[in-house]
Protein backbone atom coordinates (compact mmCIF):
# COMPACT_ATOMS: atom_id res chain seq x y z
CA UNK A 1 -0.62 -35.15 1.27
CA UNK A 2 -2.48 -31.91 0.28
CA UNK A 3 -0.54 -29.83 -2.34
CA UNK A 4 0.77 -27.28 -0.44
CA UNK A 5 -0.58 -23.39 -1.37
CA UNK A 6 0.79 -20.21 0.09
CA UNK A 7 -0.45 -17.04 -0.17
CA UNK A 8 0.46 -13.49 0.22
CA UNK A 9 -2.06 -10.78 0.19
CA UNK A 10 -1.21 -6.87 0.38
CA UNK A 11 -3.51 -4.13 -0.02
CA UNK A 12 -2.82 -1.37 -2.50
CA UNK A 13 -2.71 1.42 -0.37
CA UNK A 14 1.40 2.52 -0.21
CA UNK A 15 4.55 1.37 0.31
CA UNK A 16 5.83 -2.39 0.77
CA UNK A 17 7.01 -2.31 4.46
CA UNK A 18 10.15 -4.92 4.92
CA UNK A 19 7.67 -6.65 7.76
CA UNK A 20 5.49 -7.37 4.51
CA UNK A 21 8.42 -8.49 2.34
CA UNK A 22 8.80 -10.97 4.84
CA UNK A 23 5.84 -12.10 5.54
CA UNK A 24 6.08 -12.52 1.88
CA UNK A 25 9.09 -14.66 1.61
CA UNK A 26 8.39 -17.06 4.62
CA UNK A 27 4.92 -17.84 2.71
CA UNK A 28 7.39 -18.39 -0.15
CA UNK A 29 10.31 -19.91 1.60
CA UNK A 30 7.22 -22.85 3.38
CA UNK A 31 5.86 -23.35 0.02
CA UNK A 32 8.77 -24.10 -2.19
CA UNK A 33 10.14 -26.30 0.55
CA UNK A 34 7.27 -28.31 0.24
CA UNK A 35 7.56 -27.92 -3.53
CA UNK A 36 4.01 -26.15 -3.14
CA UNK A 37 2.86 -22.89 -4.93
CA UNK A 38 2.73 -19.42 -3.78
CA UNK A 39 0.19 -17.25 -4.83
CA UNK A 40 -0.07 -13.74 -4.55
CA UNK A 41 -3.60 -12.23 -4.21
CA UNK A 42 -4.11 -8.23 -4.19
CA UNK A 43 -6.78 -7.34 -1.12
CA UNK A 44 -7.96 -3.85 -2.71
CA UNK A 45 -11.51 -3.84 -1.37
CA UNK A 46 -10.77 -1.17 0.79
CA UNK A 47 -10.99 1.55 -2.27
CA UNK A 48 -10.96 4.36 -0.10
CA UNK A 49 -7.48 3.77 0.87
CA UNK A 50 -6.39 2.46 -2.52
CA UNK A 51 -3.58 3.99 -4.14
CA UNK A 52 -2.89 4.28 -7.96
CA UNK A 53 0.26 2.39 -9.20
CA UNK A 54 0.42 0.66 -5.50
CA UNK A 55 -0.06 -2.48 -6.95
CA UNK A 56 2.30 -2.56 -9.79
CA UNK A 57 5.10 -1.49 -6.69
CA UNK A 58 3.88 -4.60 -4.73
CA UNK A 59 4.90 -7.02 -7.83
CA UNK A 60 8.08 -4.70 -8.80
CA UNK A 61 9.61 -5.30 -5.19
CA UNK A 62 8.39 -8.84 -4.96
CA UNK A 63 10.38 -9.40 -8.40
CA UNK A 64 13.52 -7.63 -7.12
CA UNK A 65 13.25 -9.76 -4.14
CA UNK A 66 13.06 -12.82 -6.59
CA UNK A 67 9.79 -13.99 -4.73
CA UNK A 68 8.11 -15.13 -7.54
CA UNK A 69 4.47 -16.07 -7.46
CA UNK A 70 3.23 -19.13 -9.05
CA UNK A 71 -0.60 -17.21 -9.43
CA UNK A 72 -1.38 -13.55 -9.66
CA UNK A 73 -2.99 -11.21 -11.03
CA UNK A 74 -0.25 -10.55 -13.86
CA UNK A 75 0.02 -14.18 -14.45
CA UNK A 76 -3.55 -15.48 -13.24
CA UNK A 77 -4.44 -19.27 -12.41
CA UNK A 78 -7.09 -21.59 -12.30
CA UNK A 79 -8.39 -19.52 -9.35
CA UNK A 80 -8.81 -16.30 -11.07
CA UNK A 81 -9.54 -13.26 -10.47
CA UNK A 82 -6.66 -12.46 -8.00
CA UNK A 83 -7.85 -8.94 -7.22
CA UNK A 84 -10.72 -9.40 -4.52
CA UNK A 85 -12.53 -6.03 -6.13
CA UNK A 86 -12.99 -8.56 -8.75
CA UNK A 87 -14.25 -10.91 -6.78
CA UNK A 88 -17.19 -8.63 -5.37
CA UNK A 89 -19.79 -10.61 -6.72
CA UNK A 90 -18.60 -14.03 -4.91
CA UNK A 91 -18.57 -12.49 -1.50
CA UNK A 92 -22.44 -11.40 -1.45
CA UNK A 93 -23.46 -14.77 -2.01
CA UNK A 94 -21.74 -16.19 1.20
CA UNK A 95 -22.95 -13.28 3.27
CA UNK A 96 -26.46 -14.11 2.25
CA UNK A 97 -25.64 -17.60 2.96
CA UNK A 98 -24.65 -16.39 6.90
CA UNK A 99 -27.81 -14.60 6.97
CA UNK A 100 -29.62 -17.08 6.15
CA UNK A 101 -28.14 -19.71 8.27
CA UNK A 102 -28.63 -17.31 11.40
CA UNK A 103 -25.30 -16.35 11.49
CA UNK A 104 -24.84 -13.07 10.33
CA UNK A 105 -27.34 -9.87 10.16
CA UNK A 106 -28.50 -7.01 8.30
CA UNK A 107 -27.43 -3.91 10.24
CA UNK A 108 -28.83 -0.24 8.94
CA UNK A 109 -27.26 1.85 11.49
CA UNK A 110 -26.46 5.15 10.38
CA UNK A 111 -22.74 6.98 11.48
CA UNK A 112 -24.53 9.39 13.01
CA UNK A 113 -26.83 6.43 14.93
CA UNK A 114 -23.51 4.54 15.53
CA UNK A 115 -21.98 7.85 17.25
CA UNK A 116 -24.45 8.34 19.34
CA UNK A 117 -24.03 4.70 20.47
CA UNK A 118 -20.80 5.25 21.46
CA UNK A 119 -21.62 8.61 23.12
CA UNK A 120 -24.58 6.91 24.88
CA UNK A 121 -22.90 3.47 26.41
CA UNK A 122 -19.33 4.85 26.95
CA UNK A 123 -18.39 4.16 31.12
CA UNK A 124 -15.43 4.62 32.73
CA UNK A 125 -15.21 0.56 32.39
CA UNK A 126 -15.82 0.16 29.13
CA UNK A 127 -14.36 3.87 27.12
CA UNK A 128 -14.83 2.18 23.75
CA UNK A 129 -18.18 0.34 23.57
CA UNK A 130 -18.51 -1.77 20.57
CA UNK A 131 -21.54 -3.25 18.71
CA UNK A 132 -21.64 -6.95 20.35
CA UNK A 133 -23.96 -9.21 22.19
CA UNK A 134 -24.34 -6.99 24.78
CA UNK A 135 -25.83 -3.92 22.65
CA UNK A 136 -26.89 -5.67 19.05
CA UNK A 137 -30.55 -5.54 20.69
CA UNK A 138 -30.43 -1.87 21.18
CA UNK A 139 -29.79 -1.15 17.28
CA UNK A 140 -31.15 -1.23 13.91
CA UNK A 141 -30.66 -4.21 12.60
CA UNK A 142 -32.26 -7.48 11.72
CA UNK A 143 -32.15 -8.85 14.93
CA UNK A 144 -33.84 -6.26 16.52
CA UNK A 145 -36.54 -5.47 13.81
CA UNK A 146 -39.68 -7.02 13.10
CA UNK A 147 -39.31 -9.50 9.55
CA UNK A 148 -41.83 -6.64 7.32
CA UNK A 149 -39.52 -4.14 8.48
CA UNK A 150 -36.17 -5.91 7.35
CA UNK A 151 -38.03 -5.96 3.84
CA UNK A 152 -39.17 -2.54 3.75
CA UNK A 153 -35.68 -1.48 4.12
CA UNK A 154 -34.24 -3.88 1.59
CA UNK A 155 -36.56 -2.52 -0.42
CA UNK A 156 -36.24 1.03 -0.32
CA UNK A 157 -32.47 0.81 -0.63
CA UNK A 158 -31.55 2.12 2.49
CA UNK A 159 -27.76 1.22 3.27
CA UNK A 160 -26.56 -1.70 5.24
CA UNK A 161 -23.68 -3.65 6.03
CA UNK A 162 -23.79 -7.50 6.98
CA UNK A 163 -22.56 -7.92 10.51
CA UNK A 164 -21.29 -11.47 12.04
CA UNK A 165 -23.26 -12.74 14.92
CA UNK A 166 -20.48 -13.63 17.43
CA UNK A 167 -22.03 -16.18 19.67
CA UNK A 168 -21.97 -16.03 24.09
CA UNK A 169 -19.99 -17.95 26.03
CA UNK A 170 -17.95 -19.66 23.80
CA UNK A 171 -13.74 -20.92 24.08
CA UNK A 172 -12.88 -20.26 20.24
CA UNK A 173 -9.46 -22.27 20.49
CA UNK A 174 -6.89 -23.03 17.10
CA UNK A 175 -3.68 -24.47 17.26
CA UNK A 176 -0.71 -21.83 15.39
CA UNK A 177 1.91 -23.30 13.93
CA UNK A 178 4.42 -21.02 16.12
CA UNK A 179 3.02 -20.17 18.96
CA UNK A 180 0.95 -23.49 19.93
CA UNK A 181 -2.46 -23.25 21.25
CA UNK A 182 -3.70 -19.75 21.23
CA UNK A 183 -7.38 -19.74 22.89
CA UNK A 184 -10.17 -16.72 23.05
CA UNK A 185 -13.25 -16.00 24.23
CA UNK A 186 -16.47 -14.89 22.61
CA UNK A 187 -17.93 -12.40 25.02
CA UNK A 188 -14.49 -10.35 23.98
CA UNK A 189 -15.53 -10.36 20.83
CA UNK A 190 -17.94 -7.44 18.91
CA UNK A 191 -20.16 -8.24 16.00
CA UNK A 192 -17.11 -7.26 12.80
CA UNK A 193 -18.44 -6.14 9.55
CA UNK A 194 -18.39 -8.96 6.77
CA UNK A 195 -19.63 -6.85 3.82
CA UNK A 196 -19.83 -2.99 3.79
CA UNK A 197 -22.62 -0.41 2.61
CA UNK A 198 -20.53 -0.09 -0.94
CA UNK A 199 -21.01 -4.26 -0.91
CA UNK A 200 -17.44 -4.74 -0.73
CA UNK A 201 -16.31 -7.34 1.75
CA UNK A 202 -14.35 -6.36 4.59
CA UNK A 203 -10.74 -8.52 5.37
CA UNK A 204 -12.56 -10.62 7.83
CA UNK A 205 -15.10 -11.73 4.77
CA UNK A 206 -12.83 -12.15 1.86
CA UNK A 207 -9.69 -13.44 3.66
CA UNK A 208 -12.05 -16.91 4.60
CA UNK A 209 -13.86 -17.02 1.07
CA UNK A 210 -10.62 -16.81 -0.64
CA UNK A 211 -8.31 -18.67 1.63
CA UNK A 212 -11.43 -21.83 0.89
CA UNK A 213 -12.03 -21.16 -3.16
CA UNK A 214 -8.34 -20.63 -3.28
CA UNK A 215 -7.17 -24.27 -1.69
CA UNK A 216 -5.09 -22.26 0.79
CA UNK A 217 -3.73 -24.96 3.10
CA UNK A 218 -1.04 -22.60 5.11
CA UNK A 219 -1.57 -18.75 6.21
CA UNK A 220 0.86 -16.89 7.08
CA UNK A 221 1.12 -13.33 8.41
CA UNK A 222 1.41 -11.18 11.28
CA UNK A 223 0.95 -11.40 14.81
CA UNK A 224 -1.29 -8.00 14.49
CA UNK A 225 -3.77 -10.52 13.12
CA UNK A 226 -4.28 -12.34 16.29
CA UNK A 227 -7.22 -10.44 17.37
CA UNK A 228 -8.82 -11.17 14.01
CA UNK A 229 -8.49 -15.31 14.28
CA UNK A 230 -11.30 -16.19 16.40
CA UNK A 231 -13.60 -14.27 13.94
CA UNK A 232 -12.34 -16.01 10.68
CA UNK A 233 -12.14 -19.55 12.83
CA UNK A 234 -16.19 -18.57 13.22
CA UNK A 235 -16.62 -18.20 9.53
CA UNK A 236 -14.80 -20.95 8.25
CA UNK A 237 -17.27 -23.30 10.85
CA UNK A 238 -20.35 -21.14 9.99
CA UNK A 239 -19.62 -21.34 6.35
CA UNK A 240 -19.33 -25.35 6.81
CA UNK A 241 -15.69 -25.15 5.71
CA UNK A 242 -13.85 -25.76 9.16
CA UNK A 243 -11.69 -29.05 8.05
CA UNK A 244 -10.67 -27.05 5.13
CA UNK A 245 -9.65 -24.29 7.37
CA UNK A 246 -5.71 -23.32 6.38
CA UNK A 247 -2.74 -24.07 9.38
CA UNK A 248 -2.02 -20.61 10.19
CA UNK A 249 1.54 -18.98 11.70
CA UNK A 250 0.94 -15.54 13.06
CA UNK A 251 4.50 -14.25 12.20
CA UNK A 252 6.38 -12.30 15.33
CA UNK A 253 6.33 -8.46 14.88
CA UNK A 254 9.99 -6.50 13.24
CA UNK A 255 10.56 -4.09 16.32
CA UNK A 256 12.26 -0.68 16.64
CA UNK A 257 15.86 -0.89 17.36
CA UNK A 258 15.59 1.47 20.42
CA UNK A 259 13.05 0.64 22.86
CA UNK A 260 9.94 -1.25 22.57
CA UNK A 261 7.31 -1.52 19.60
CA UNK A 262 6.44 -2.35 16.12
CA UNK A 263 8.95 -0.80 13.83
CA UNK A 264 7.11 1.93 12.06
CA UNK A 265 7.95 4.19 9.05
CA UNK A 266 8.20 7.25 11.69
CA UNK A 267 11.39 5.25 13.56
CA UNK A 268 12.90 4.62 10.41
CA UNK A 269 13.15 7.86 9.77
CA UNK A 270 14.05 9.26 12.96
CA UNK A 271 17.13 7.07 13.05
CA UNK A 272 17.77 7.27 9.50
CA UNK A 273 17.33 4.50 7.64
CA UNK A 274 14.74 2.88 4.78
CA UNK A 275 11.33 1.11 5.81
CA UNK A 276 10.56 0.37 2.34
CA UNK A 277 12.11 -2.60 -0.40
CA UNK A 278 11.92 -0.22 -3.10
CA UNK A 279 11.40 3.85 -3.31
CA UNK A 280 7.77 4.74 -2.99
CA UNK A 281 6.36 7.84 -3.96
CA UNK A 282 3.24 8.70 -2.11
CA UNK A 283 0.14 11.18 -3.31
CA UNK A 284 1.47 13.64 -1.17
CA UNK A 285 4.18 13.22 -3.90
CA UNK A 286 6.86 12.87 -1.38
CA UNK A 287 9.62 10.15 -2.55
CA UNK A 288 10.66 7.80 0.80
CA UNK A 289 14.04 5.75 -0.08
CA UNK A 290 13.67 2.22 -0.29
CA UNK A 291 16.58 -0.41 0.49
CA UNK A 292 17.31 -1.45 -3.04
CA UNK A 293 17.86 2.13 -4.30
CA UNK A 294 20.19 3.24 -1.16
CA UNK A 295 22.31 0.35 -2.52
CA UNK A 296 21.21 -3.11 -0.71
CA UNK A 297 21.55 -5.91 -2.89
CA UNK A 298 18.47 -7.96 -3.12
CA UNK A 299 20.10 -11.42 -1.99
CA UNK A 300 21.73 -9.76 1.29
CA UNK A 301 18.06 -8.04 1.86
CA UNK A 302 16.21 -11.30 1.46
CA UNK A 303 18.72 -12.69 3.41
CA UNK A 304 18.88 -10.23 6.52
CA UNK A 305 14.70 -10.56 5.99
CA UNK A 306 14.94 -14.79 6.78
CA UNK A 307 17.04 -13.84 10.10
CA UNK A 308 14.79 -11.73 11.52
CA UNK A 309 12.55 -14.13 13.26
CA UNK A 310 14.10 -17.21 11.86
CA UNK A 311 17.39 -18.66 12.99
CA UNK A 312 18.97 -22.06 11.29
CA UNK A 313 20.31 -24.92 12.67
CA UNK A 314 23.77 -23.80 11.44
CA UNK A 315 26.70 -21.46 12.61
CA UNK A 316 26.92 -19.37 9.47
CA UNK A 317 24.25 -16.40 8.65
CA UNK A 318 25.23 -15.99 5.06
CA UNK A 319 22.18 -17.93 2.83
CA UNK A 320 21.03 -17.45 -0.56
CA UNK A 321 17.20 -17.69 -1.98
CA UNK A 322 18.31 -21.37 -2.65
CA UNK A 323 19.92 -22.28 0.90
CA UNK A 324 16.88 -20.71 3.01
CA UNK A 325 14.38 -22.91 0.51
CA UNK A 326 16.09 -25.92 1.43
CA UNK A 327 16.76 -24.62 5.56
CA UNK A 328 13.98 -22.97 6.04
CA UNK A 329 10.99 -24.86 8.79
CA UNK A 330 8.27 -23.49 10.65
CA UNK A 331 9.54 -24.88 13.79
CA UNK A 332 12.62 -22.50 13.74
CA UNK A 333 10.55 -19.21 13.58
CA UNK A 334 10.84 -17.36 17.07
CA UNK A 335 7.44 -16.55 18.75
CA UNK A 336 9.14 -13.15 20.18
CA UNK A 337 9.86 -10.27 18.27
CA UNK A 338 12.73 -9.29 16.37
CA UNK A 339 14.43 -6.00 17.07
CA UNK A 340 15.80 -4.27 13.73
CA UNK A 341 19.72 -3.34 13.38
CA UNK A 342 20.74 -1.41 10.47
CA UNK A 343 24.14 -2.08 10.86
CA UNK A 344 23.65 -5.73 10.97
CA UNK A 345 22.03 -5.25 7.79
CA UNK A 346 24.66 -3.42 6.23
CA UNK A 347 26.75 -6.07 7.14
CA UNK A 348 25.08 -8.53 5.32
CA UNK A 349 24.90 -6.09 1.85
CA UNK A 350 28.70 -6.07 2.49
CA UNK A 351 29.36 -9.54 2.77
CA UNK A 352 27.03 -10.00 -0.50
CA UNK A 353 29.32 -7.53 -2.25
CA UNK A 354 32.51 -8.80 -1.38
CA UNK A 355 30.63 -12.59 -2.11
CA UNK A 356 29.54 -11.73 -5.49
CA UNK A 357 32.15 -11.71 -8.64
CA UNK A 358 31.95 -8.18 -10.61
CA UNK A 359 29.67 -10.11 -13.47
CA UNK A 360 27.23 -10.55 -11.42
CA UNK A 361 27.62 -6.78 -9.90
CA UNK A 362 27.84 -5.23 -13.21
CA UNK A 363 24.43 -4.65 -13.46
CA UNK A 364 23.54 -2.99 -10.64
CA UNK A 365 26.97 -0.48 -10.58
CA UNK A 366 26.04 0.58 -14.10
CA UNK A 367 22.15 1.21 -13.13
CA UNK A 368 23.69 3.38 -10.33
CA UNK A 369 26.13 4.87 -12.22
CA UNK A 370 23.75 5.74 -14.78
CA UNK A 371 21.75 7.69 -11.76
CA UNK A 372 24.72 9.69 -11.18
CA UNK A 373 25.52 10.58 -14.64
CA UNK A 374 29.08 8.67 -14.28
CA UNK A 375 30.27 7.13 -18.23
CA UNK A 376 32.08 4.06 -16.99
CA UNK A 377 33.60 3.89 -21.30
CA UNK A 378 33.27 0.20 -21.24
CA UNK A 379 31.74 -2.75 -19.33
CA UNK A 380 35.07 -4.40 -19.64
CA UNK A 381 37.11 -1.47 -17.64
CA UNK A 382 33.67 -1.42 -14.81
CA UNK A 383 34.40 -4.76 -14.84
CA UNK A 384 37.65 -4.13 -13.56
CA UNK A 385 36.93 -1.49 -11.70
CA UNK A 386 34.22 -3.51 -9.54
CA UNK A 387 36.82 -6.38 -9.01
CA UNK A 388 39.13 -3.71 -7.52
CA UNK A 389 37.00 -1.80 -5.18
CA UNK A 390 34.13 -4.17 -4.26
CA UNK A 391 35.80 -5.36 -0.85
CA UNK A 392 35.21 -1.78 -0.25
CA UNK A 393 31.84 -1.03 -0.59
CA UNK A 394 28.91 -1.56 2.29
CA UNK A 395 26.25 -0.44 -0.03
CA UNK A 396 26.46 -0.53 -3.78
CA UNK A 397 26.36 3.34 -3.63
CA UNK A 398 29.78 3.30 -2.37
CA UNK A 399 30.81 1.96 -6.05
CA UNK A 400 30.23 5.94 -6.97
CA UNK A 401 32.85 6.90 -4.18
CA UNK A 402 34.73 4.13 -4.34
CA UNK A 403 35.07 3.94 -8.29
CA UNK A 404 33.96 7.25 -9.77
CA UNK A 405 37.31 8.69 -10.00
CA UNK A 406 38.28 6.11 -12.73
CA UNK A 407 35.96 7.15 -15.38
CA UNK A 408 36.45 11.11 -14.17
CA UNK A 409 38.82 13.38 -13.02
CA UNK A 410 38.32 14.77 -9.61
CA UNK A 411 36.81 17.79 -9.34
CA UNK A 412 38.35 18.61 -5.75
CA UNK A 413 41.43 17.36 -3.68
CA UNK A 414 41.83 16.49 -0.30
CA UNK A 415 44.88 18.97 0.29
CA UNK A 416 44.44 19.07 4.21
CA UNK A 417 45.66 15.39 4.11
CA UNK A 418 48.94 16.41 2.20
CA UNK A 419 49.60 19.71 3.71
CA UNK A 420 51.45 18.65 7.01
CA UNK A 421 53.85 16.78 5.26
CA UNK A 422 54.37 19.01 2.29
CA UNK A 423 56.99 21.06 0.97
CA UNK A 424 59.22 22.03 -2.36
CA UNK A 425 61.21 18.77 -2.07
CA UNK A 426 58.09 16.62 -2.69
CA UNK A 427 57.04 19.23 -5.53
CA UNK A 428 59.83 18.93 -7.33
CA UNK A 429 59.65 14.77 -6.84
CA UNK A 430 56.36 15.47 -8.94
CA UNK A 431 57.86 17.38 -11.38
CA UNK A 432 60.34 14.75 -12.49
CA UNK A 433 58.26 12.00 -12.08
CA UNK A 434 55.78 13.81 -14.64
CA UNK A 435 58.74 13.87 -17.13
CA UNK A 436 59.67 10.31 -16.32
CA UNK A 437 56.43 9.12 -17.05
CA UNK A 438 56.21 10.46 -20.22
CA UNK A 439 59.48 8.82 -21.32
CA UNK A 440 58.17 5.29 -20.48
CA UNK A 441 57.11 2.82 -23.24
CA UNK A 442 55.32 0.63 -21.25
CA UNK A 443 52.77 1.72 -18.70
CA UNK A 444 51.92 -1.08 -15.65
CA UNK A 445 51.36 -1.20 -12.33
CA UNK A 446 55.02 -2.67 -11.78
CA UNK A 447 56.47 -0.43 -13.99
CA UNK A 448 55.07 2.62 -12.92
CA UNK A 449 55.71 1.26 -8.78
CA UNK A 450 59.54 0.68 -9.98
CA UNK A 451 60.13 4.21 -11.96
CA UNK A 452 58.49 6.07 -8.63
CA UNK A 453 60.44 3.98 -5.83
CA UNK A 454 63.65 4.30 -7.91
CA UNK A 455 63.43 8.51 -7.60
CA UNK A 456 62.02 8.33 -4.61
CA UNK A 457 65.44 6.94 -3.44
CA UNK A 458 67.45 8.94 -6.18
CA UNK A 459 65.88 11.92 -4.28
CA UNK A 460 66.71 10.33 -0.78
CA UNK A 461 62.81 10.97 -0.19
CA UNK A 462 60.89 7.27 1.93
CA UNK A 463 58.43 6.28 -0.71
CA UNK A 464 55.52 6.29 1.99
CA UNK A 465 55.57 9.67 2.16
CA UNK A 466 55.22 10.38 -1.11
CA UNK A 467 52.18 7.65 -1.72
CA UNK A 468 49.53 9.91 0.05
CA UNK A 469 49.63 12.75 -2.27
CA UNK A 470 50.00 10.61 -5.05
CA UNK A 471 46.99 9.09 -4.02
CA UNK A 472 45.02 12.36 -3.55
CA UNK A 473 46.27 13.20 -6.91
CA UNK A 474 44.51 10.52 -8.44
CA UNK A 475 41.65 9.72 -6.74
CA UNK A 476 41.07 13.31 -5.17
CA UNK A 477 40.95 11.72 -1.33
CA UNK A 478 42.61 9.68 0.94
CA UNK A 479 41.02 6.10 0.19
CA UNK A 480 41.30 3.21 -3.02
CA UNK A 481 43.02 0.33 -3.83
CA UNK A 482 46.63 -0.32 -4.43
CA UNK A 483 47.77 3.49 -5.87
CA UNK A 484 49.65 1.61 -8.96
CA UNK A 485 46.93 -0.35 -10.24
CA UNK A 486 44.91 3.23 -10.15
CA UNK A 487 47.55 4.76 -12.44
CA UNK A 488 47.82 1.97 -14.11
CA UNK A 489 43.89 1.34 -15.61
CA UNK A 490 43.37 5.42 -15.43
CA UNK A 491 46.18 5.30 -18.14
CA UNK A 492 49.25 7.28 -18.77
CA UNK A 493 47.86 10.82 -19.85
CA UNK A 494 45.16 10.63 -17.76
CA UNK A 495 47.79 10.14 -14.82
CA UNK A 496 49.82 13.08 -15.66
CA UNK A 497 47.02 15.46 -15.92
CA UNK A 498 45.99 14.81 -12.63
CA UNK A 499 49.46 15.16 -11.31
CA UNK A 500 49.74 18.73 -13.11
CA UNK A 501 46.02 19.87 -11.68
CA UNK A 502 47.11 19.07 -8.44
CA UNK A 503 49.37 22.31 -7.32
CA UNK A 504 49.24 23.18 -3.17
């Protein structure tokens, strides 16, 4: 059997959109099952939409994903280069090649010239004409010009771009490996651009020419790219390469969680939540949050990523990188679309959390607590801290909430939660058990638990009530773990300071 070689190709022009990160790990996911290799190519020819750093993102979220290619640019291959701008060269020759075999065409059409096309042929049945069989004739290209004339203009310089010829009357049929036999036909079809005026190729160009030089046998990527297939399924037969041609699955689209449609970066931020795997900064210089720095976890993100559009054979929904290598199949990837839930996905970061022991956690609490300026003292007490409070959190952020309060002294208090059942009896409870806690020589959880239920009866006062404000003492709010075990790893002084700031 052919080796089996995956690829994933982004452009460089913004953020990583979770609908790419998936795209992304399926490739992955199909490749290591097969014990293939994934490769991950960078499609920057279109350099007017190319974004500085964009590319060093792409490989920063791919590595927090742990989707790790086995070719790149960083790490390069026996089929380097893996940026197609360095791979400009390569693509002229095989759009000569198409000219010369009859194929493909010289086109000189100006903007202005192609404006006026549109201008000229629009109807009321056809609003958008585009440059096909039915108007190639009526342009200036090398189908339509006399052979002297082609020269001439090859000669003077005068821009061009190399158009595909599509051919008439033709069933261009291939069989996807989700959604069966998808079938088109040519007439649809208008003449696409292989190679630009700048002599870049376009997608349609460089996605064939790499996919062959690259040994691609399986392509995956969205069902957006239907439109596109026929074209490249032209190509890969013009080119002579069709029983090299890679299986392809057009991935199903990640919808919007309300209505119908493509999830897009605008509905993520109408109903508040990330698009992105990772912040991205764009040159308008405005920062949009990603999922790993609102506090996902990248296992429960790779793992909410495999279940949308993918469903195993089993009950459970909880997989890591290494269960969905060894679940994962083709055949189980849904042709219809997947509708987003962000509360679904917070479930999954929360059943990660509570999953993972607080070693594994540690690093990500103290990278978050070092974005909030928090000194957690030790590793050993976060350590402790995580164990406590983890079953907690929904998002890693919550370990701020959820464990700040150990490491620092509330600034505020949540006195509307003890005023209702406050009064001078309770203060005075306070008072003494300040002064018993001073006198004790050894400071636990049990110990301190025994020394406050023991006055609370002494003062004929139900130990529940007086749990809440020592709570809100502590921890400034109504939430935590056990109220002992606080005292208890906040220490003894620490404990009676924050009894003595709170006063109400």
């Amino acid at each position: 059997m052919t080796q089996v070689r995956t690829r994933f190709a982004p452009s460089p022009t913004g953020g990583l959109h979770l609908g790419g990160v998936r795209t992304a790990l399926y490739s992955f996911l199909f490749a290591k099952k097969h014990h293939g290799k994934f490769i991950l190519r960078i499609e920057d020819t279109d350099q007017n939409r190319y974004v500085e750093g964009a590319e060093k993102y792409i490989a920063d979220c791919l590595a927090w994903c742990s989707i790790q290619a086995d070719e790149s640019p960083e790490k390069g291959g026996e089929y380097a280069p893996y940026r197609q701008s360095e791979r400009k060269e390569i693509y002229k020759q095989y759009a000569l090649q198409l000219i010369a075999s009859g194929h493909a065409y010289y086109a000189f059409d100006t903007p202005e010239e192609l404006e006026q096309m549109r201008n000229e042929q629009k109807t009321a049945d056809n609003p958008s004409p585009q440059y096909d069989h039915q108007l190639r004739m009526k342009m200036k290209n090398s189908l339509n010009l006399l052979p002297q004339e082609v020269e001439a203009l090859l000669a003077a310089k005068t821009p061009f771009v190399v158009r595909i010829k599509i051919p008439q009357n033709e069933i261009i049929s291939f069989e996807d490996m989700i959604r069966g036999e998808i079938s088109n036909d040519s007439n649809l079809l208008d003449d696409k651009v292989l190679l630009k005026a700048d002599g870049m190729p376009t997608y349609h160009l460089a996605v064939v020419v790499d996919d062959y030089l690259m040994s691609i046998s399986h392509a995956f990527r969205g069902e957006e790219w239907l439109p596109s297939a026929p074209v490249h399924i032209l190509l890969w037969k013009y080119l002579g390469w069709e029983n090299k041609m890679p299986r392809w699955a057009h991935l199903p689209l990640i919808l919007k969680p309300d209505g119908n449609g493509k999830l897009s970066k605008r509905d993520a931020e109408r109903l508040g939540f990330p698009i992105y795997a990772m912040d991205w900064t764009g040159t308008n210089q405005e920062t949009t949050k990603g999922f790993k720095e609102i506090g996902f976890m990248p296992e429960a993100f790779i793992n909410l990523l495999a279940m949308l559009g993918w469903s195993s054979t089993e009950a459970r929904e909880i997989f890591s990188m290494e269960d969905l290598i060894e679940k994962f199949s083709i055949e189980r990837v849904h042709k219809g679309g997947a509708k987003f839930d962000y509360e679904k996905a917070k479930w999954y970061n929360h059943e990660w959390i509570k999953l993972s022991d607080a070693t594994h956690l540690l690093p990500m609490v103290k990278w978050i607590y070092t974005q909030h300026k928090i000194d957690y003292k030790s590793e050993e007490l976060l350590l402790t801290v995580i164990a406590l409070v983890k079953e907690r959190c929904i998002l890693l952020n919550d370990f701020v909430l959820q464990g700040a309060y150990f490491f620092d002294t509330p600034q505020q208090f949540d006195y509307e939660a003890v005023k209702p059942k406050w009064d001078d009896t309770k203060r005075l409870f306070f008072d003494d058990l300040i002064l018993q806690f001073e006198q004790m020589t050894k400071w636990s959880a049990t110990d301190i638990e025994s020394i406050f239920k023991n006055l609370a009866a002494e003062k004929n006062i139900k130990p529940g009530e007086l749990q809440l404000p020592f709570r809100v003492m502590l921890v400034g709010g109504k939430f935590g773990p056990a109220v002992f075990q606080i005292a208890e790893i906040i220490g003894r002084e620490e404990t009676i300071k924050r009894c003595r700031l709170f006063t109400l």
